[in-house]
PDB file of N, CA and C in Angstrom:
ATOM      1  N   UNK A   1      84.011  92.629  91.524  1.00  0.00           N
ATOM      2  CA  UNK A   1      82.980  93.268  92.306  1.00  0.00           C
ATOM      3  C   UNK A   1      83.545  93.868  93.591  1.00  0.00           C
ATOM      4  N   UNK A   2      84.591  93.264  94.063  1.00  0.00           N
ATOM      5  CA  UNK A   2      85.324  93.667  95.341  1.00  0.00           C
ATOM      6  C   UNK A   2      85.397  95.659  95.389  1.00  0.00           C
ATOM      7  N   UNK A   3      86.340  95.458  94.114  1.00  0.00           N
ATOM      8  CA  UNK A   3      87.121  96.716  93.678  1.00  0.00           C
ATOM      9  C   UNK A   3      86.134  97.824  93.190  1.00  0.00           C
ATOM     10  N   UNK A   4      84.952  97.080  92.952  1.00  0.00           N
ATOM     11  CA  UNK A   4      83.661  98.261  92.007  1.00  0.00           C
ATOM     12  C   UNK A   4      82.623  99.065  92.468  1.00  0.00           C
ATOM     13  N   UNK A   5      82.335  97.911  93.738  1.00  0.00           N
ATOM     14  CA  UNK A   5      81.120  98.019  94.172  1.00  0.00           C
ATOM     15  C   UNK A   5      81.117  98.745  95.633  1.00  0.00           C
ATOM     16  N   UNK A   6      80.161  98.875  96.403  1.00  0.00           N
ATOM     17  CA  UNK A   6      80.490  99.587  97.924  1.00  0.00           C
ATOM     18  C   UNK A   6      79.844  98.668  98.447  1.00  0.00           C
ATOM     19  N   UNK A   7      79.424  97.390  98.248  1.00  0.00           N
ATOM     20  CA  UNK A   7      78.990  96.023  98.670  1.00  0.00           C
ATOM     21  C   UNK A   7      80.087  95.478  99.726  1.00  0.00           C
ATOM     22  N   UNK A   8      79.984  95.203 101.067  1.00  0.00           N
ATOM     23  CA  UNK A   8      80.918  94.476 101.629  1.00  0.00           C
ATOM     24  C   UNK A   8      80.849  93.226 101.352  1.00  0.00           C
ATOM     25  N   UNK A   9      82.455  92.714 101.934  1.00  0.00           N
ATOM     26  CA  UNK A   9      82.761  91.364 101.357  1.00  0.00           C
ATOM     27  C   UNK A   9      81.990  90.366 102.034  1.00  0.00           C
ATOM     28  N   UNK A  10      80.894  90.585 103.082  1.00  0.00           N
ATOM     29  CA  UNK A  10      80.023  89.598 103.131  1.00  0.00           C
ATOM     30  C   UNK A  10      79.144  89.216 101.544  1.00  0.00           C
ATOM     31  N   UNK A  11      78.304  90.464 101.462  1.00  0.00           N
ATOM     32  CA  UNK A  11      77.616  90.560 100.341  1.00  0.00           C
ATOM     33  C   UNK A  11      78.431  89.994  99.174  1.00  0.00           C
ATOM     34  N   UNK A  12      79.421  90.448  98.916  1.00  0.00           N
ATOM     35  CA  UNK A  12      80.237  89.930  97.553  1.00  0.00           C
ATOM     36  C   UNK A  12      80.228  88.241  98.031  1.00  0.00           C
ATOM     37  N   UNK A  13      80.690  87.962  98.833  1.00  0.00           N
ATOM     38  CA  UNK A  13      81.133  86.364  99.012  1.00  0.00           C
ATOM     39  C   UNK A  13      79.686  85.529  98.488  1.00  0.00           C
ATOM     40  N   UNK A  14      78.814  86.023  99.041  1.00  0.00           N
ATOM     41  CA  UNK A  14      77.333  85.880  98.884  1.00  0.00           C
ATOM     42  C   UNK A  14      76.705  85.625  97.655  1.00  0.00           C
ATOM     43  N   UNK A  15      77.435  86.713  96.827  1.00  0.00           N
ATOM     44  CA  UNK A  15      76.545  87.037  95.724  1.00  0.00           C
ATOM     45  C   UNK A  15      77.879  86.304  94.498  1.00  0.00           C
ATOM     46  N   UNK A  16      78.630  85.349  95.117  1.00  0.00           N
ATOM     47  CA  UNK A  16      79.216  84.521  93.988  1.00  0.00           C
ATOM     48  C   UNK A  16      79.276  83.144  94.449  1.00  0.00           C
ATOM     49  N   UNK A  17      78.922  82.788  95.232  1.00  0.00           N
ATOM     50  CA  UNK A  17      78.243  81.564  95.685  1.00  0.00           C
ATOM     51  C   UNK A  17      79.350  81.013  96.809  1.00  0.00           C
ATOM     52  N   UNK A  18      79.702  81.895  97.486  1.00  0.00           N
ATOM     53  CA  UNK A  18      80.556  81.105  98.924  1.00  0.00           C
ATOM     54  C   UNK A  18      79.301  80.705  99.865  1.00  0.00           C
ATOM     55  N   UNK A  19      79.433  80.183 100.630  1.00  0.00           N
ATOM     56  CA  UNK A  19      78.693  79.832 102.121  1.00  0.00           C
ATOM     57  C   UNK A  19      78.909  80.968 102.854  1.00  0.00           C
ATOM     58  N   UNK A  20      80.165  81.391 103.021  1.00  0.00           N
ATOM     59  CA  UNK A  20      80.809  82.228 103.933  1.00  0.00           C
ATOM     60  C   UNK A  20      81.583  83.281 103.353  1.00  0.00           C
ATOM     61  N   UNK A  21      81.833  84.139 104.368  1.00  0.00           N
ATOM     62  CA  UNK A  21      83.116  85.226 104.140  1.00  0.00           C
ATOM     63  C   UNK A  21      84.654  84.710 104.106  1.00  0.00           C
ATOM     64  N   UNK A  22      84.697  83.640 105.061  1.00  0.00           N
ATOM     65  CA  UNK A  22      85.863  83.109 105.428  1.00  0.00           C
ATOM     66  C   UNK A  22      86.098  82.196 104.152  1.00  0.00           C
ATOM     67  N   UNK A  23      84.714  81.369 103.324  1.00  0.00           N
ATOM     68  CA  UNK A  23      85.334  80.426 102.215  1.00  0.00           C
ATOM     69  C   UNK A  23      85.998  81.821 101.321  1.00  0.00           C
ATOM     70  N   UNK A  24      85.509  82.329 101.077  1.00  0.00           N
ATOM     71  CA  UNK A  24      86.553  83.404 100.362  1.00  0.00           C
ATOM     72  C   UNK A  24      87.586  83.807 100.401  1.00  0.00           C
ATOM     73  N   UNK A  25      87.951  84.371 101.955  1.00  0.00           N
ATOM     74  CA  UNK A  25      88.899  84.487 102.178  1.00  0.00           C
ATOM     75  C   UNK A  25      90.105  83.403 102.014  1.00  0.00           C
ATOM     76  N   UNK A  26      89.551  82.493 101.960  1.00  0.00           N
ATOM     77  CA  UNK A  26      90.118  81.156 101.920  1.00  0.00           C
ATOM     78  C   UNK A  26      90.727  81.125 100.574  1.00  0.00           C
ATOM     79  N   UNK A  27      90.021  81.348  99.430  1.00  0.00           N
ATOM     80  CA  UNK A  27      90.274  81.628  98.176  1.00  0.00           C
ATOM     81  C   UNK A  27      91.327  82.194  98.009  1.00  0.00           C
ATOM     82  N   UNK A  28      91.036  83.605  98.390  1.00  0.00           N
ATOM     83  CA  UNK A  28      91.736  84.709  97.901  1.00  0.00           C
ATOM     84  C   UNK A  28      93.220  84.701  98.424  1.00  0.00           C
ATOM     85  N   UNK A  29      93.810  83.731  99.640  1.00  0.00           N
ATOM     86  CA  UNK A  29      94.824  83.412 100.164  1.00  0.00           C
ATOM     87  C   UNK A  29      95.416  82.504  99.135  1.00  0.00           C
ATOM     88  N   UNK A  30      94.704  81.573  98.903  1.00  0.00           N
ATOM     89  CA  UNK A  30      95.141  80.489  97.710  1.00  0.00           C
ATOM     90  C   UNK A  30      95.660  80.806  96.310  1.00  0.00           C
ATOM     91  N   UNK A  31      94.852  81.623  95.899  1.00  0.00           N
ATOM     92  CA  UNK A  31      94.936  82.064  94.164  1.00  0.00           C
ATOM     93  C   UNK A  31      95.704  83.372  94.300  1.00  0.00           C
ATOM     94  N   UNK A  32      95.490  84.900  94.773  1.00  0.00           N
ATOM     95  CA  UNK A  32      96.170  85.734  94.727  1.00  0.00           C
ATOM     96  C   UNK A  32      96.720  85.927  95.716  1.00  0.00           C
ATOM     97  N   UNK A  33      96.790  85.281  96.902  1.00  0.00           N
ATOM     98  CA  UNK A  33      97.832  84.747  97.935  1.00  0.00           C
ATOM     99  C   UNK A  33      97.610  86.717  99.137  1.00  0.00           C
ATOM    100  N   UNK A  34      96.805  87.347  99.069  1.00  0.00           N
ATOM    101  CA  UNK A  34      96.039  88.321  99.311  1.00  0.00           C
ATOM    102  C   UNK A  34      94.581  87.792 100.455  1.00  0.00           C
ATOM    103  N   UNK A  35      94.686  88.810 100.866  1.00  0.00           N
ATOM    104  CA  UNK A  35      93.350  88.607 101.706  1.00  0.00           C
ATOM    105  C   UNK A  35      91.965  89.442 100.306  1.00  0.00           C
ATOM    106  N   UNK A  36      90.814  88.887 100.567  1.00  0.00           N
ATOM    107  CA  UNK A  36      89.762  89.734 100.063  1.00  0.00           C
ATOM    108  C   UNK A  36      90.093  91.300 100.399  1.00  0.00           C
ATOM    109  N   UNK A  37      89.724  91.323 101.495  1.00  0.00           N
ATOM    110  CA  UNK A  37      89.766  92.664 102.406  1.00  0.00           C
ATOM    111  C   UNK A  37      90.906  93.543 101.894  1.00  0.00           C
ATOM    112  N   UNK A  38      92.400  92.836 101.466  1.00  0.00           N
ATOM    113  CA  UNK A  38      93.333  93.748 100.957  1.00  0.00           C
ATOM    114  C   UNK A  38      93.544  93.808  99.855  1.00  0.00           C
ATOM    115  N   UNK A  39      92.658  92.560  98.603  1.00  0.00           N
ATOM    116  CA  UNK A  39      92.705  93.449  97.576  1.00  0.00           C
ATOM    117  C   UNK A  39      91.921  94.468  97.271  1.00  0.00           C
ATOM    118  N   UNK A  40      90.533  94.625  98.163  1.00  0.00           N
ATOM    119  CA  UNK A  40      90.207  95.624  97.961  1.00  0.00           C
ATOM    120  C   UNK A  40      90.535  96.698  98.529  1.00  0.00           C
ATOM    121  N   UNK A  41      91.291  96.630  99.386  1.00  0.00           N
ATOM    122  CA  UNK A  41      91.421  98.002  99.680  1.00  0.00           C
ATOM    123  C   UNK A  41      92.930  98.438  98.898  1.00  0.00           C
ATOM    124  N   UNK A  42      93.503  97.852  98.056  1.00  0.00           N
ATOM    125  CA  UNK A  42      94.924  97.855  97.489  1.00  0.00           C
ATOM    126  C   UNK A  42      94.153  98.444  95.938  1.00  0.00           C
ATOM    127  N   UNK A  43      93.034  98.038  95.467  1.00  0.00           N
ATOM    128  CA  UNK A  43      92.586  98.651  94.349  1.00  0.00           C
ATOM    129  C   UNK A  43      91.560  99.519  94.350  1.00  0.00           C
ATOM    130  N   UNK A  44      91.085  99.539  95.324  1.00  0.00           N
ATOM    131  CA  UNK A  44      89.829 101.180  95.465  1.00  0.00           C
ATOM    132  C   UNK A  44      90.914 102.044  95.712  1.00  0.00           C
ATOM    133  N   UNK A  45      91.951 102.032  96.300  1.00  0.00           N
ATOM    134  CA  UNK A  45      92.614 103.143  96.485  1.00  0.00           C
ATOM    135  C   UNK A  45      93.373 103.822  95.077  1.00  0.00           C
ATOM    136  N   UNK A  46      93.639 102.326  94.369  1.00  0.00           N
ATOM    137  CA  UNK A  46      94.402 102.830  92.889  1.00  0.00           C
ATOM    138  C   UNK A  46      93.158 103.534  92.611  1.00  0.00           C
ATOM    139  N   UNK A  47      91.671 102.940  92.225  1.00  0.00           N
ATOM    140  CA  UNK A  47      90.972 103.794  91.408  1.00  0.00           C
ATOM    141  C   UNK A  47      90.568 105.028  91.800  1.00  0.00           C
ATOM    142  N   UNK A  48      90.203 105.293  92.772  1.00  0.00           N
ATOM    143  CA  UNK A  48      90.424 106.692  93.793  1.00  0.00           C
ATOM    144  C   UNK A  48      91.559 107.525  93.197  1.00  0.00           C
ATOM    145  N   UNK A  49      92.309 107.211  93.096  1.00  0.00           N
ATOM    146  CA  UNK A  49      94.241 107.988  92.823  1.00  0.00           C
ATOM    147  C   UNK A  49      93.447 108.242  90.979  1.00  0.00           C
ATOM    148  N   UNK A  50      93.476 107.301  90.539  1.00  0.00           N
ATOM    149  CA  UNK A  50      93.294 107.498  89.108  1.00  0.00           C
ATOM    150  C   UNK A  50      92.224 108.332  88.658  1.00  0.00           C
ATOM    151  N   UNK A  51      91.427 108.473  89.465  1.00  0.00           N
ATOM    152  CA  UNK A  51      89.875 109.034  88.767  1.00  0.00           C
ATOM    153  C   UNK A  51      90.211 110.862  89.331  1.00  0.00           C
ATOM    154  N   UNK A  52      91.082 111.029  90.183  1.00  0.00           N
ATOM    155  CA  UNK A  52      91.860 111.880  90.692  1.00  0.00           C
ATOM    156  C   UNK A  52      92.070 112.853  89.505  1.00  0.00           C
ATOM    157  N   UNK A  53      93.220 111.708  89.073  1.00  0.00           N
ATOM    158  CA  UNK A  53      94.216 112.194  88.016  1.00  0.00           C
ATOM    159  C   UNK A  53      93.075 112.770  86.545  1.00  0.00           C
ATOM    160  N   UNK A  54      92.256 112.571  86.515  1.00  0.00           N
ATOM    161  CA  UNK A  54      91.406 112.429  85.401  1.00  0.00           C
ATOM    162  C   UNK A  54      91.125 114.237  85.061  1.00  0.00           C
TER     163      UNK A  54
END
């Protein structure tokens, strides 16, 4: 939803059952060792580039 949507990562954190923005962030340091904030902005930009190319 990060990468899809134009929902900020409050809303996303929200709408998958964090408390917070920060439990997420918390996550996203842990598992893809990434901030929220930079995977999305590391993959809207791929799909941007790609839909480009189209």
């Amino acid at each position: 939803m990060i990468d899809r949507s134009a929902m900020g990562l409050k809303e996303v954190a929200g709408g998958y059952g964090f408390q917070t923005p920060l439990a997420m962030r918390r996550t996203f340091l842990r598992v893809p060792a990434i901030t929220a904030g930079e995977y999305a902005s590391r993959f809207k930009r791929s799909q941007s580039q790609t839909e480009m190319h189209r």
